[in-house]
Protein backbone atom coordinates (compact mmCIF):
# COMPACT_ATOMS: atom_id res chain seq x y z
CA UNK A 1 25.89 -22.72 -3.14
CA UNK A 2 28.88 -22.17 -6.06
CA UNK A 3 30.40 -18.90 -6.65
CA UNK A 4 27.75 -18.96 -9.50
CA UNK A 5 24.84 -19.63 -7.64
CA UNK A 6 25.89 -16.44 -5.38
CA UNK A 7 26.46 -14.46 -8.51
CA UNK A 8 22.96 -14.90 -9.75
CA UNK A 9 21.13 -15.10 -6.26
CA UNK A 10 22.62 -11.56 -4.86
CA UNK A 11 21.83 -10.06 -8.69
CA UNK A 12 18.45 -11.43 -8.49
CA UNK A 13 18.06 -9.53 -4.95
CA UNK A 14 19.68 -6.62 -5.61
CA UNK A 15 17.49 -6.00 -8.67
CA UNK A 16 14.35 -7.15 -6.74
CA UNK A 17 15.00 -4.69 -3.79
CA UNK A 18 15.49 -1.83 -6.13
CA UNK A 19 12.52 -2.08 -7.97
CA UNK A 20 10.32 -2.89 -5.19
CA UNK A 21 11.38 0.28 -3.62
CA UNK A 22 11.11 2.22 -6.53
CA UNK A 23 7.56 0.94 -7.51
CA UNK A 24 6.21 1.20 -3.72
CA UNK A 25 7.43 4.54 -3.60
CA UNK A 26 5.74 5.74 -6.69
CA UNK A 27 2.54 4.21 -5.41
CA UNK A 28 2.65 5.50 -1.89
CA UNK A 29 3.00 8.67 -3.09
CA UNK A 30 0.01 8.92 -5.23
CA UNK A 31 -1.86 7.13 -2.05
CA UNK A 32 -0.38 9.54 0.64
CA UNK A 33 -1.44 12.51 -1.52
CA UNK A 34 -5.01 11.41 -1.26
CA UNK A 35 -4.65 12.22 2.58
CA UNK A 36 -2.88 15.44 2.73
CA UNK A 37 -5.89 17.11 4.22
CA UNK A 38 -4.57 15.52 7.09
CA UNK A 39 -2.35 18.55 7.42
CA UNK A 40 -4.49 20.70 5.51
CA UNK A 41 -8.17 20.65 6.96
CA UNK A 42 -7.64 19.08 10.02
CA UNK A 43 -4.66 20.85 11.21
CA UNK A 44 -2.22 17.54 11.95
CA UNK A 45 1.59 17.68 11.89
CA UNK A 46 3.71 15.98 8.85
CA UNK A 47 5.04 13.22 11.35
CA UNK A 48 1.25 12.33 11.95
CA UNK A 49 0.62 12.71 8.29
CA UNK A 50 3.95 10.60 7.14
CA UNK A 51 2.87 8.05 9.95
CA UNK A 52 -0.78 7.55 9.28
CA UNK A 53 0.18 7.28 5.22
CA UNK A 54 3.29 5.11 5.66
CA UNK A 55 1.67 2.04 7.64
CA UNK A 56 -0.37 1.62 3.88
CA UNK A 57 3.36 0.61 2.87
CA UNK A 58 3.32 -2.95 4.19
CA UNK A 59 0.11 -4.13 1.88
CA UNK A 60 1.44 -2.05 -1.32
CA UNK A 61 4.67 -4.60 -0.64
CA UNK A 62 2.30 -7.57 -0.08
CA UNK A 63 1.14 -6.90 -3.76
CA UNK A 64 3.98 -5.29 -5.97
CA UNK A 65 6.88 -8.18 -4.46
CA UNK A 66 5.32 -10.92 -6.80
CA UNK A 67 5.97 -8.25 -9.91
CA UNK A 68 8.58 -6.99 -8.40
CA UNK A 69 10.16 -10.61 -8.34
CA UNK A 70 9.19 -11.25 -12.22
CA UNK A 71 11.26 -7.97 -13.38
CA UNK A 72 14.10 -8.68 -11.40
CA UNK A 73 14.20 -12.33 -12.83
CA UNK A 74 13.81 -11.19 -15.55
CA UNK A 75 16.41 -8.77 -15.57
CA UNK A 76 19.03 -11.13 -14.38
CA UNK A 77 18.40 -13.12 -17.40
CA UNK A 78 18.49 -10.76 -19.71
CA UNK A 79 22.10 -9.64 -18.76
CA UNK A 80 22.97 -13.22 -18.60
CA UNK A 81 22.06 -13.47 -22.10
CA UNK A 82 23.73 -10.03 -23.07
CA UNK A 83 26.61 -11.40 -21.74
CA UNK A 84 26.50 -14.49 -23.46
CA UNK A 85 26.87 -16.51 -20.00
CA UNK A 86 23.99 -18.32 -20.18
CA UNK A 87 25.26 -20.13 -23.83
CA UNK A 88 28.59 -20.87 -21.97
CA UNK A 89 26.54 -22.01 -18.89
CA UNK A 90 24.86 -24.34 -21.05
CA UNK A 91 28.17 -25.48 -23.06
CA UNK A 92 29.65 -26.41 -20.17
CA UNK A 93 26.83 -28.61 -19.14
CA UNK A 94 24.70 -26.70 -17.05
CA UNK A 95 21.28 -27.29 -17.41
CA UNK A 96 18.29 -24.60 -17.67
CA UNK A 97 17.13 -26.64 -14.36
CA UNK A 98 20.53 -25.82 -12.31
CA UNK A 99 20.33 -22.45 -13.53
CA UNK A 100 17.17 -21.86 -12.15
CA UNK A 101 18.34 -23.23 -8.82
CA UNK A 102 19.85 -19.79 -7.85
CA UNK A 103 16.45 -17.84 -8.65
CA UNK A 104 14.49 -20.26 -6.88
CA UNK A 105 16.45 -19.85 -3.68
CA UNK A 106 16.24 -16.00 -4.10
CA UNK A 107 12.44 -16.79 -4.42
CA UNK A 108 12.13 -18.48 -1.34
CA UNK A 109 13.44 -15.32 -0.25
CA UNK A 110 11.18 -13.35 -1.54
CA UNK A 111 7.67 -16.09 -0.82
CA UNK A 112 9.24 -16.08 3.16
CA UNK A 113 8.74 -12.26 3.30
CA UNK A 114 5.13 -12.30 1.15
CA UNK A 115 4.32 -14.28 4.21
CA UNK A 116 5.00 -12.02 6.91
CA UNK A 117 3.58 -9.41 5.37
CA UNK A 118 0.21 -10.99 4.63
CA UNK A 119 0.24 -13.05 7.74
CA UNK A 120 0.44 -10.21 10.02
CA UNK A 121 2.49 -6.87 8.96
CA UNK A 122 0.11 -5.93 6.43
CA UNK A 123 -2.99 -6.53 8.71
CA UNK A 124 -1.08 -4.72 11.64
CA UNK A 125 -0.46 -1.80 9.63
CA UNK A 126 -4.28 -1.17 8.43
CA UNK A 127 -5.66 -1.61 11.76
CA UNK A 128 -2.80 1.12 12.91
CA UNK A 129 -4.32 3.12 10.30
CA UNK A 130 -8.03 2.89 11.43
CA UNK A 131 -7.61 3.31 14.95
CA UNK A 132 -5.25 6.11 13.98
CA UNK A 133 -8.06 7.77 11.66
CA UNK A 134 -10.48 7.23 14.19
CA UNK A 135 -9.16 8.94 16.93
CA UNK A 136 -8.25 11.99 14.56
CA UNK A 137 -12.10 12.02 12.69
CA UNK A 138 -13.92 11.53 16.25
CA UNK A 139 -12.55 14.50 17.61
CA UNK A 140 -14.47 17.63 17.52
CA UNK A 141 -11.21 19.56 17.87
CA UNK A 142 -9.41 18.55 14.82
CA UNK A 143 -12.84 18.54 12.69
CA UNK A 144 -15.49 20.80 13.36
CA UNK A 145 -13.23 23.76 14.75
CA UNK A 146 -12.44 24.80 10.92
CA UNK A 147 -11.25 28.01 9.99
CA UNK A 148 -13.84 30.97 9.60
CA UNK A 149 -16.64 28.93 11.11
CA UNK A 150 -19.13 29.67 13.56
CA UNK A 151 -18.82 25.83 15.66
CA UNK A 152 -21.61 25.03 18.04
CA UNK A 153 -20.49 22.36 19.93
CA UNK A 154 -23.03 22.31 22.52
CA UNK A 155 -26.89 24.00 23.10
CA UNK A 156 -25.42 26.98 24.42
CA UNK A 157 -20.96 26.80 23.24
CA UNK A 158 -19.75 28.17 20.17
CA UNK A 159 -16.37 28.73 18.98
CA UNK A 160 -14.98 30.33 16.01
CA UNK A 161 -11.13 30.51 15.00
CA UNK A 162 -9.62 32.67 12.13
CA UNK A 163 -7.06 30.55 10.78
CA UNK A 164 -4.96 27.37 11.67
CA UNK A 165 -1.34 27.72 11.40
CA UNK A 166 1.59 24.94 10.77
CA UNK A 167 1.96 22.37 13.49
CA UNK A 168 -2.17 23.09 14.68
CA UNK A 169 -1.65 25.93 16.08
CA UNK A 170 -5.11 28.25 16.38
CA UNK A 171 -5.41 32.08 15.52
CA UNK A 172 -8.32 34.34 16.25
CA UNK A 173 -9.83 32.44 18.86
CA UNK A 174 -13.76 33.28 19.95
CA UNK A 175 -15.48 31.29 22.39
CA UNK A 176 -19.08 32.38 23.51
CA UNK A 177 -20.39 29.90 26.44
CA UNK A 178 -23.89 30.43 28.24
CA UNK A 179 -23.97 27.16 29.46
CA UNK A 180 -24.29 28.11 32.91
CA UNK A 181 -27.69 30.20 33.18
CA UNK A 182 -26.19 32.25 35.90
CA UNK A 183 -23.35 33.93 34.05
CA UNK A 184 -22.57 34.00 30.51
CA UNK A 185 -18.34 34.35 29.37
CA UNK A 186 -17.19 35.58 26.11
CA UNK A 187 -13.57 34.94 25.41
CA UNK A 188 -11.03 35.99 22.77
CA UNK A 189 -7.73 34.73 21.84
CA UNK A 190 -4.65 35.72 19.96
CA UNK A 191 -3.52 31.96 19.76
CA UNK A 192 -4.23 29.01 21.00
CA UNK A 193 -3.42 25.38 20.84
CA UNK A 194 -4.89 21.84 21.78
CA UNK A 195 -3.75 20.06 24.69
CA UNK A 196 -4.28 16.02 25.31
CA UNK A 197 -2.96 14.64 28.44
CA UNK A 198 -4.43 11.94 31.41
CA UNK A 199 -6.88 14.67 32.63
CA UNK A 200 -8.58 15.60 29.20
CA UNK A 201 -8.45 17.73 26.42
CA UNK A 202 -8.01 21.67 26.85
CA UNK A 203 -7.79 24.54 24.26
CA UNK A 204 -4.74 26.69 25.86
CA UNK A 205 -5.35 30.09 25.05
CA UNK A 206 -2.86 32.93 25.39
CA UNK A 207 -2.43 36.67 25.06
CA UNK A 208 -6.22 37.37 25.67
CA UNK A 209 -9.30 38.80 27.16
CA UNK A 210 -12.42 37.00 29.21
CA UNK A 211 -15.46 39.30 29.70
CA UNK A 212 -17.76 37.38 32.37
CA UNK A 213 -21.45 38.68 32.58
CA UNK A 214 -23.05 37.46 35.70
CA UNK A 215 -27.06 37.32 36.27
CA UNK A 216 -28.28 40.07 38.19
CA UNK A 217 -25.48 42.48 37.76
CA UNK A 218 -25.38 45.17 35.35
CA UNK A 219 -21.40 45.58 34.96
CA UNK A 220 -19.63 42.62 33.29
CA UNK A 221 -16.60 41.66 34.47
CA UNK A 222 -13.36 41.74 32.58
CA UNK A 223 -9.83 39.88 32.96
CA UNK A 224 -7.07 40.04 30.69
CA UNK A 225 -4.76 36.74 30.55
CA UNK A 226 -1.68 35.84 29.22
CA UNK A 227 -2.32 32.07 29.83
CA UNK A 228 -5.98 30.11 30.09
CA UNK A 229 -7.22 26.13 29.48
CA UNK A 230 -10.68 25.80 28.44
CA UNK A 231 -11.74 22.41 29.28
CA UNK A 232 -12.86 20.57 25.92
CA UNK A 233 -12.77 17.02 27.23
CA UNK A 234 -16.25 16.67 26.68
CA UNK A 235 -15.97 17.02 23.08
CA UNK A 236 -13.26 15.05 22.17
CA UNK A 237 -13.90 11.29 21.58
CA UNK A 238 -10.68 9.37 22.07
CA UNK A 239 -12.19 6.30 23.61
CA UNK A 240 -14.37 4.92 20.45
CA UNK A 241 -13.95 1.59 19.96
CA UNK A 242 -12.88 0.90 16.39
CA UNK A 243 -14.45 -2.02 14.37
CA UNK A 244 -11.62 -4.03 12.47
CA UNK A 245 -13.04 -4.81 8.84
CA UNK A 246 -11.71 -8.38 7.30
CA UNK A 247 -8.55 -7.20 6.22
CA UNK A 248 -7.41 -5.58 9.72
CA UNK A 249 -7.17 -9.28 11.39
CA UNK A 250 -4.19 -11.39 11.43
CA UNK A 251 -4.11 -15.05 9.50
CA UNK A 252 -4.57 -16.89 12.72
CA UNK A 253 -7.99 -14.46 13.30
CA UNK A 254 -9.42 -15.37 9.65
CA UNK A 255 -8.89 -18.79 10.36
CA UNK A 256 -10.17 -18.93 13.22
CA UNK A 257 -12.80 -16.29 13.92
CA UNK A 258 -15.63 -16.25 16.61
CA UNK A 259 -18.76 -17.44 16.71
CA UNK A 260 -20.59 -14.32 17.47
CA UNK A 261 -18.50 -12.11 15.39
CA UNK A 262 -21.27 -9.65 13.61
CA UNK A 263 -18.79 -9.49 10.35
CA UNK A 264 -18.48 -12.87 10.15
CA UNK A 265 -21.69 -13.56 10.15
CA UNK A 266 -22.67 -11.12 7.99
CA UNK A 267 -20.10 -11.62 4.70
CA UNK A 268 -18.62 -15.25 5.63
CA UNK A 269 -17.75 -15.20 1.86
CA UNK A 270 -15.49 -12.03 2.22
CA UNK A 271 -13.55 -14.12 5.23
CA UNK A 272 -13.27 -17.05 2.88
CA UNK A 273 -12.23 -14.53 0.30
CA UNK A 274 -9.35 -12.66 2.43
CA UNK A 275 -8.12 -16.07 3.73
CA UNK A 276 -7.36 -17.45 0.36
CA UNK A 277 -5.73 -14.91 -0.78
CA UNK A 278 -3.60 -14.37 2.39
CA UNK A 279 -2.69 -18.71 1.87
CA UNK A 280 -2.02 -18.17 -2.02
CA UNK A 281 0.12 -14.64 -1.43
CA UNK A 282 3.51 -16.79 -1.06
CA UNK A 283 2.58 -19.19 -4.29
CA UNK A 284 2.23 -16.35 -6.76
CA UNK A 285 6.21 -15.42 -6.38
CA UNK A 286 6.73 -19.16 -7.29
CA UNK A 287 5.04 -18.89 -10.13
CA UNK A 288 5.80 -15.75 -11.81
CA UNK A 289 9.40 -16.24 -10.99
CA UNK A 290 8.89 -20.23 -12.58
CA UNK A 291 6.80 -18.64 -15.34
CA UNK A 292 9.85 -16.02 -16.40
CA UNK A 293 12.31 -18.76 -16.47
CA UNK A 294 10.42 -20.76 -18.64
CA UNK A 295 10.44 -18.06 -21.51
CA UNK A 296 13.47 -16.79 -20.65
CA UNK A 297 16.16 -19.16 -18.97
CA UNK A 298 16.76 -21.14 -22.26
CA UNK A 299 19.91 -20.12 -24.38
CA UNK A 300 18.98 -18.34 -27.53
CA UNK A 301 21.40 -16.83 -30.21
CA UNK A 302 18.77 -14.76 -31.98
CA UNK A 303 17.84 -10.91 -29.74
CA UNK A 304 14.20 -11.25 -31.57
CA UNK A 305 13.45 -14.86 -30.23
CA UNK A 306 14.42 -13.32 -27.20
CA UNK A 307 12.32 -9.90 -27.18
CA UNK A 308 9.01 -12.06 -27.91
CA UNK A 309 10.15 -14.41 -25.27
CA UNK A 310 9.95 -11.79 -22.75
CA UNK A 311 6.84 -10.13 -24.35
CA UNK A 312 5.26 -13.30 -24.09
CA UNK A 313 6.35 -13.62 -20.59
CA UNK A 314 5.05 -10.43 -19.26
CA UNK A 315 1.46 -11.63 -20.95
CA UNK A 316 1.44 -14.47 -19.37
CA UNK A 317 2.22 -13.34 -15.79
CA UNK A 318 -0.29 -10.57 -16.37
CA UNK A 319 -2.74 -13.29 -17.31
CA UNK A 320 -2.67 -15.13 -14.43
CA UNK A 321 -2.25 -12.16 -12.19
CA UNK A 322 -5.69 -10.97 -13.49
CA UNK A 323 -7.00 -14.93 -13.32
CA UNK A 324 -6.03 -14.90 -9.68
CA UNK A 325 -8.17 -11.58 -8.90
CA UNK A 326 -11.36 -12.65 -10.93
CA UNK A 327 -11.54 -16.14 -8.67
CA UNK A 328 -10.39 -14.10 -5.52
CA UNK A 329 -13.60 -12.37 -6.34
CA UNK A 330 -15.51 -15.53 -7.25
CA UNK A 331 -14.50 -17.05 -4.27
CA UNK A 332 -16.93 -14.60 -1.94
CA UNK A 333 -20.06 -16.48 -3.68
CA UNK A 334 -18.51 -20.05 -4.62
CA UNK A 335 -15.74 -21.72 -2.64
CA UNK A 336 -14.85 -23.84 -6.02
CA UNK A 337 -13.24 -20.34 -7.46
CA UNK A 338 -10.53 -20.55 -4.66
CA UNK A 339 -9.94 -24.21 -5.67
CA UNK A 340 -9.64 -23.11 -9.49
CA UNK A 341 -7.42 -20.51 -8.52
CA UNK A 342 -5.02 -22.98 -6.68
CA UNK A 343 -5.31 -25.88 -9.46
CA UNK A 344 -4.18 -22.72 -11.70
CA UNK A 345 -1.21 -21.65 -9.45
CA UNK A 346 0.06 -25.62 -8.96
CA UNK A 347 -0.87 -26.11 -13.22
CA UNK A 348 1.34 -23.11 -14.06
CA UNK A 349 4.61 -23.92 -11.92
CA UNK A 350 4.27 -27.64 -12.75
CA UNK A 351 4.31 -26.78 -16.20
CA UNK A 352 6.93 -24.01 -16.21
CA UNK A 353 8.99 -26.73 -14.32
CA UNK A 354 8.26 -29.29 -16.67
CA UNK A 355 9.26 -26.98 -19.47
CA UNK A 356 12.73 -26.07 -17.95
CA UNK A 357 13.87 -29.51 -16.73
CA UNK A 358 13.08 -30.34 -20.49
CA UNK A 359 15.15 -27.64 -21.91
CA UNK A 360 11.92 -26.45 -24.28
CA UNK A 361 12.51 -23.38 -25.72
CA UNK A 362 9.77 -20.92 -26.36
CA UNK A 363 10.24 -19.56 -29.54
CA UNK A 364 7.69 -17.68 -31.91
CA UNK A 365 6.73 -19.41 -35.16
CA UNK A 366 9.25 -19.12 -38.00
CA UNK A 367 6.17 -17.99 -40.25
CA UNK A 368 5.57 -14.89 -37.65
CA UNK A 369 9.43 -13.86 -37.43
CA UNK A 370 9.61 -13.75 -41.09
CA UNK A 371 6.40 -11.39 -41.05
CA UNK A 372 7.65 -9.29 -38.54
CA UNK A 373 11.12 -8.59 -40.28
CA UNK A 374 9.09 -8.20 -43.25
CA UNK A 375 7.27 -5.29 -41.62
CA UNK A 376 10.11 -3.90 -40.10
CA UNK A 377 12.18 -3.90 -43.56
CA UNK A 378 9.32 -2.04 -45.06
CA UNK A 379 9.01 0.54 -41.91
CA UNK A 380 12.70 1.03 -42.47
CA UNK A 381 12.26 1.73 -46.06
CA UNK A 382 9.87 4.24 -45.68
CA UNK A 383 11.30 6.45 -42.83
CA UNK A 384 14.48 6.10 -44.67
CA UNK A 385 15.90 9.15 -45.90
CA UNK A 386 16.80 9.69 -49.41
CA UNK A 387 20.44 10.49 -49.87
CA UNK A 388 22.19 13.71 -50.86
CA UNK A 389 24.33 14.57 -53.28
């Protein structure tokens, strides 16, 4: 690889990095602030919240890196063209297909880690996210113990708590338990927080009072404590087995599923669906990257050439983005759709190859340029102010 090739390979990456980050961070924002009753409602810390709402990161990669590869492509471009090195490129005898050498290496790049992630990072991180959500909604501690609320968790147990402070801490704890039908025991709290270790779950009260009233006597008893564990392992549910939906399994589990697998045999379509898509993920970069070039990598001497170059580019990747999702969905009922969607794929990199080995440029019609400096003339005109003496 020339000092060239480098040039336009680490520029490519450098630009794709930065806007991946920036677009995955916009959209795991506006995802993780769907879930902020995590902290909220169910009283869980912002390292659980950050967590649970951070493993979503790996899929919104999986799906903005293909976009995120067109921009940055097309980026590179443009300041090749802005600096006029892709004219002296081409006077020096470079052609548009050794040009695009450099992206397609920093698209291999880019398809190797589309991989990965669909293969089995993006899986991984949604089935972290279920069994993490189901541990946190199947326990009675985090749920049904909600502020101001009378809770009966059992026949004869209710608890009530006046507030729940930062980190899960309780406030204003009542417990009233005549499960035993010898003795009934009222309890009241300052504080108290939830402990989970080998031997259960407790509710650690401190700074508070316990009033027993035994059958047959007429005095209750009453005992002031600074420290006391109410056993609540019977109410929390840590041990549910989770059922992985089709996008929780790894490649090798979608190609391979079992026999007696109740999702399988209930949507096979959706199976045939996911693994498509998971085989097609790496393509896509090739394409829109391919696609770009094909507007874009030819040398041009005209900026408005240029601007409906990359208009037209961004329409076309768009196009076949929204192509690929309406035979991903196909694909669940017919198996041709997946077939049409990789005869698209294959049709639209052959031909952007074709077009770039053969130097084509993509220019608009001379009829619409005229128009359009036409219109722009007359928009001038009129927002033109009239001068002053």
């Amino acid at each position: 690889m020339g000092s060239i090739d480098r040039y336009i390979f680490r520029t490519t990456l450098a630009s794709f990095a930065l806007v991946l980050i920036s677009l995955t961070g916009v959209i795991w924002i506006t995802q993780a602030l769907r879930g902020i009753d995590l902290m909220t409602s169910q009283g869980q810390t912002i390292l659980t919240f950050l967590g649970i709402t951070g493993l979503v990161i790996p899929s919104l990669l999986g799906v903005i890196a293909p976009i995120a590869l067109m921009i940055a492509v097309s980026h590179t471009l443009n300041k090749l063209a802005t600096d006029s090195e892709i004219i002296v490129m081409n006077a020096a005898g470079m052609s548009p297909f050794r040009l695009f050498i450099p992206f397609a290496y920093a698209t291999c790049v880019v398809a190797i880690l589309v991989t990965l992630i669909a293969s089995y990072f993006a899986p991984d991180g949604l089935r972290r996210i279920k069994q993490w959500d189901a541990e946190i909604t199947a326990d009675v501690l985090a749920n049904i113990l909600q502020p101001g609320r009378f809770a009966q968790l059992d026949q004869n147990l209710t608890i009530r708590i006046r507030e729940r402070q930062p980190g899960g801490e309780l406030s204003g704890i009542l417990i009233d338990d005549r499960r035993d039908p010898k003795e009934r025991i009222t309890i009241v709290a300052d504080r108290g927080t939830v402990v989970k270790n080998v031997d259960g779950s407790f509710l650690v009260l401190e700074d508070g009072n316990l009033e027993r009233f035994e059958l047959g006597k007429r005095e209750p008893a009453m005992v002031a404590f600074a420290r006391y564990a109410f056993d609540m392992s019977k109410f929390s549910n840590q041990g549910r087995d989770v059922a992985l939906g089709i996008r929780e399994r790894y490649l090798w589990e979608l190609m391979a599923p079992a026999e007696d697998d109740p999702i399988y045999k209930q949507i096979p379509g959706q199976f045939r669906q996911e693994l498509h898509d998971r085989f097609l993920a790496p393509i896509y970069p090739f394409a829109f990257a391919a696609l770009t070039f094909a507007f874009l990598g030819a040398p041009r001497t005209t900026r408005q050439s240029r601007n409906f170059s990359f208009g037209s580019a961004i329409l076309a990747v768009f196009g076949v983005r929204m192509a690929g999702f309406a035979c991903s969905v196909m694909t669940v009922k017919s198996p041709l759709a997946a077939l049409v969607q990789y005869l698209m794929l294959f049709g639209v990199l052959g031909a952007s190859i074709w077009i770039i080995i053969g130097g084509v440029v993509v220019e608009p019609p001379a009829r619409l340029m005229e128009a359009i400096n036409r219109s722009n003339a007359r928009i001038a005109r009129l927002f033109r102010r009239p001068a002053t003496a």
